[in-house]
C-alpha atoms as a PDB file:
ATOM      1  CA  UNK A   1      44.799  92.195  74.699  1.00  0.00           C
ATOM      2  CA  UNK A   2      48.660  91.657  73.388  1.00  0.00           C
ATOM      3  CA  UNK A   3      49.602  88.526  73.151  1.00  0.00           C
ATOM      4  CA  UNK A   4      52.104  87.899  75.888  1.00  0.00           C
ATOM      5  CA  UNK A   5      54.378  84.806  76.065  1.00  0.00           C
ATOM      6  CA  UNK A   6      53.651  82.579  79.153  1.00  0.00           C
ATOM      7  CA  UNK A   7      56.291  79.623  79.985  1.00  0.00           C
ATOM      8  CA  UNK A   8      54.921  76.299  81.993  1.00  0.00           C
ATOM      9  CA  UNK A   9      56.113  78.416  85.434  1.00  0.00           C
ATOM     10  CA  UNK A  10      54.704  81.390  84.774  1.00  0.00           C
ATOM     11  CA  UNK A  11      51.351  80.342  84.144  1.00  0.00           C
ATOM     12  CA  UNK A  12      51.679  78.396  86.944  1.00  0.00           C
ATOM     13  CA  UNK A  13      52.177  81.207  89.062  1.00  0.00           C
ATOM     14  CA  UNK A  14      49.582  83.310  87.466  1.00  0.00           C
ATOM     15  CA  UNK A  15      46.914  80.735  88.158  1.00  0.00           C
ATOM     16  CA  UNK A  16      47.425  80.180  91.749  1.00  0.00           C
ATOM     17  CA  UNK A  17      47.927  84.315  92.575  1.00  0.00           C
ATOM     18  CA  UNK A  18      44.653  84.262  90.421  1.00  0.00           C
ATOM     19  CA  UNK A  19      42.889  82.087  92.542  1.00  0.00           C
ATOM     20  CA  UNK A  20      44.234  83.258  95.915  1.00  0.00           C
ATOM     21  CA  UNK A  21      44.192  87.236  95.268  1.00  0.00           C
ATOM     22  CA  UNK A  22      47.606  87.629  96.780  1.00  0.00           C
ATOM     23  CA  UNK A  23      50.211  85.053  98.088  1.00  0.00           C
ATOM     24  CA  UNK A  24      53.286  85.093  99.964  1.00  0.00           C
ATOM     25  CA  UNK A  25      56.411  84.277  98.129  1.00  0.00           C
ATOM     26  CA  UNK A  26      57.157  80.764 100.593  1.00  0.00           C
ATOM     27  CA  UNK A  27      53.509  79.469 100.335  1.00  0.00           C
ATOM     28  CA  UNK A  28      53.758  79.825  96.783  1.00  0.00           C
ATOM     29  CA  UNK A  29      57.065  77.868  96.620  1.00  0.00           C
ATOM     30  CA  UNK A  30      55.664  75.004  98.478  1.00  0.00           C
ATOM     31  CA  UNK A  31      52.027  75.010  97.117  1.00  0.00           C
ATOM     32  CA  UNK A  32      53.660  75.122  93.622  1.00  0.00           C
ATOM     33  CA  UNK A  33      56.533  72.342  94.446  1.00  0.00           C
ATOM     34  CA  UNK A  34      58.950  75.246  92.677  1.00  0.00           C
ATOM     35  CA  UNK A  35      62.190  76.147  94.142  1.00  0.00           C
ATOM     36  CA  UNK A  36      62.432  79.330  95.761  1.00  0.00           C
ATOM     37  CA  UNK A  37      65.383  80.634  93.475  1.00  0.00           C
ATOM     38  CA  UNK A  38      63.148  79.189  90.499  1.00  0.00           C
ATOM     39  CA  UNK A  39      60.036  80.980  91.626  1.00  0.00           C
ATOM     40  CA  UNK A  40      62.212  84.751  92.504  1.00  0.00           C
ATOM     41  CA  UNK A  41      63.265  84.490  88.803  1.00  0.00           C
ATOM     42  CA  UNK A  42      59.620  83.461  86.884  1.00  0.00           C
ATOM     43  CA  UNK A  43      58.019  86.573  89.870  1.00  0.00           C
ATOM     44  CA  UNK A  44      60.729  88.670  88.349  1.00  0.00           C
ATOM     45  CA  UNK A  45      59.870  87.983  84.626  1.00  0.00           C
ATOM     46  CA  UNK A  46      56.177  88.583  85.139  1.00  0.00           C
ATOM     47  CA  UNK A  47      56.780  91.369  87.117  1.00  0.00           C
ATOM     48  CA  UNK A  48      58.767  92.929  83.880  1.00  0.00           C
ATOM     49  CA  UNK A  49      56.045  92.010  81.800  1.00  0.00           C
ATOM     50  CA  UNK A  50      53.526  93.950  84.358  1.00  0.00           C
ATOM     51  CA  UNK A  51      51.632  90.692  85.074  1.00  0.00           C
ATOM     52  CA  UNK A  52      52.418  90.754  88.753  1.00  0.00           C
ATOM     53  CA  UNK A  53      53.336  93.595  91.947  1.00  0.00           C
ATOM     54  CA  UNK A  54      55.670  92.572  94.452  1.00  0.00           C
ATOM     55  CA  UNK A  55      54.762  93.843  98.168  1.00  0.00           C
ATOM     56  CA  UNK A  56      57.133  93.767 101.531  1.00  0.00           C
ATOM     57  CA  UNK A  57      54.341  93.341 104.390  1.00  0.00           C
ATOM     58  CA  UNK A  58      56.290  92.420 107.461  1.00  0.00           C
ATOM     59  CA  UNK A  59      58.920  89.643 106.949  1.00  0.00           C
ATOM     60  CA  UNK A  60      57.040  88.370 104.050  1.00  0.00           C
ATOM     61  CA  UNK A  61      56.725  89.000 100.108  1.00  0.00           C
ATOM     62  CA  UNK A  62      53.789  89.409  98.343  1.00  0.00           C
ATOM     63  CA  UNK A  63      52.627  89.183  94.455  1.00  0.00           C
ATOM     64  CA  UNK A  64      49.468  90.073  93.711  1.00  0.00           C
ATOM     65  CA  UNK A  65      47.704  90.204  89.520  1.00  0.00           C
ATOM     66  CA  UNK A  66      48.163  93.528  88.031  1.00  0.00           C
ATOM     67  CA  UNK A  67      45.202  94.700  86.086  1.00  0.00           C
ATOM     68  CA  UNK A  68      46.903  93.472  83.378  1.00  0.00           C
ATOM     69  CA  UNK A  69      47.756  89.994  84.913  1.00  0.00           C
ATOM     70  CA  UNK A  70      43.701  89.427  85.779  1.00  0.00           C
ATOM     71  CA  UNK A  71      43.064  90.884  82.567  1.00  0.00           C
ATOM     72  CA  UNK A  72      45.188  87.992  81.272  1.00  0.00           C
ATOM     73  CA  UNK A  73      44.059  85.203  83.766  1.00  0.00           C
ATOM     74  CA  UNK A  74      40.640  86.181  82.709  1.00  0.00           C
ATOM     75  CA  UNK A  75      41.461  85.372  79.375  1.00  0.00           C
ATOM     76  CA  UNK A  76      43.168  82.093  79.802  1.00  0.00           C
ATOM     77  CA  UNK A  77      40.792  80.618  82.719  1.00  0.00           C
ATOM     78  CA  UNK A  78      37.367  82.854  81.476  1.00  0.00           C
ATOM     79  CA  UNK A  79      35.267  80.812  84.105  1.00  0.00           C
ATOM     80  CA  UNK A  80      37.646  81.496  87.022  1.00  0.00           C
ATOM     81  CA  UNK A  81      35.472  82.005  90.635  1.00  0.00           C
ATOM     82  CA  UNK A  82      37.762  84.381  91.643  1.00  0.00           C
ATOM     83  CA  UNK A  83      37.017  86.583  88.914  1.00  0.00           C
ATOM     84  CA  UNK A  84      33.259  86.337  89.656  1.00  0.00           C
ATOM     85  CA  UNK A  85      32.236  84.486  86.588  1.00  0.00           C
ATOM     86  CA  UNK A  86      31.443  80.911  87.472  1.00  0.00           C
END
């Protein structure tokens, strides 16, 4: 896999989608202790690297991995439950 740059926030992010399968955007804020104008701008950077999808259901706003983002989160955390390996 490409090496893709990560900042502190991002893999952050990418961890707890990782281990949740999906998250709405205000759980994620609070869970994460990141400020919601914080957290829309590190969603939209991995969203541009193709790490993430963003999903309206209801009121609410989704991210979800991409392929490529559990291909990624597989690589950093290889012994993640979520990804069926522990």
């Amino acid at each position: 896999m490409k090496n893709i740059a990560l900042n502190v926030y991002e893999a952050l992010v990418i961890q707890q989608v990782e281990e949740c399968g999906s998250e709405d955007i205000n759980s994620l804020s609070l869970e994460l202790a990141i400020e919601r104008r914080k957290l829309l701008q590190v969603i939209g950077h991995l969203k541009q690297k193709g790490l993430i999808q963003v999903r309206m259901a209801a009121s609410d706003t989704w991210v979800e991995l991409s392929a490529k983002g559990r291909r990624m989160a597989h690589s950093l955390w290889p012994s993640s439950p979520a990804l069926g390996n522990a």
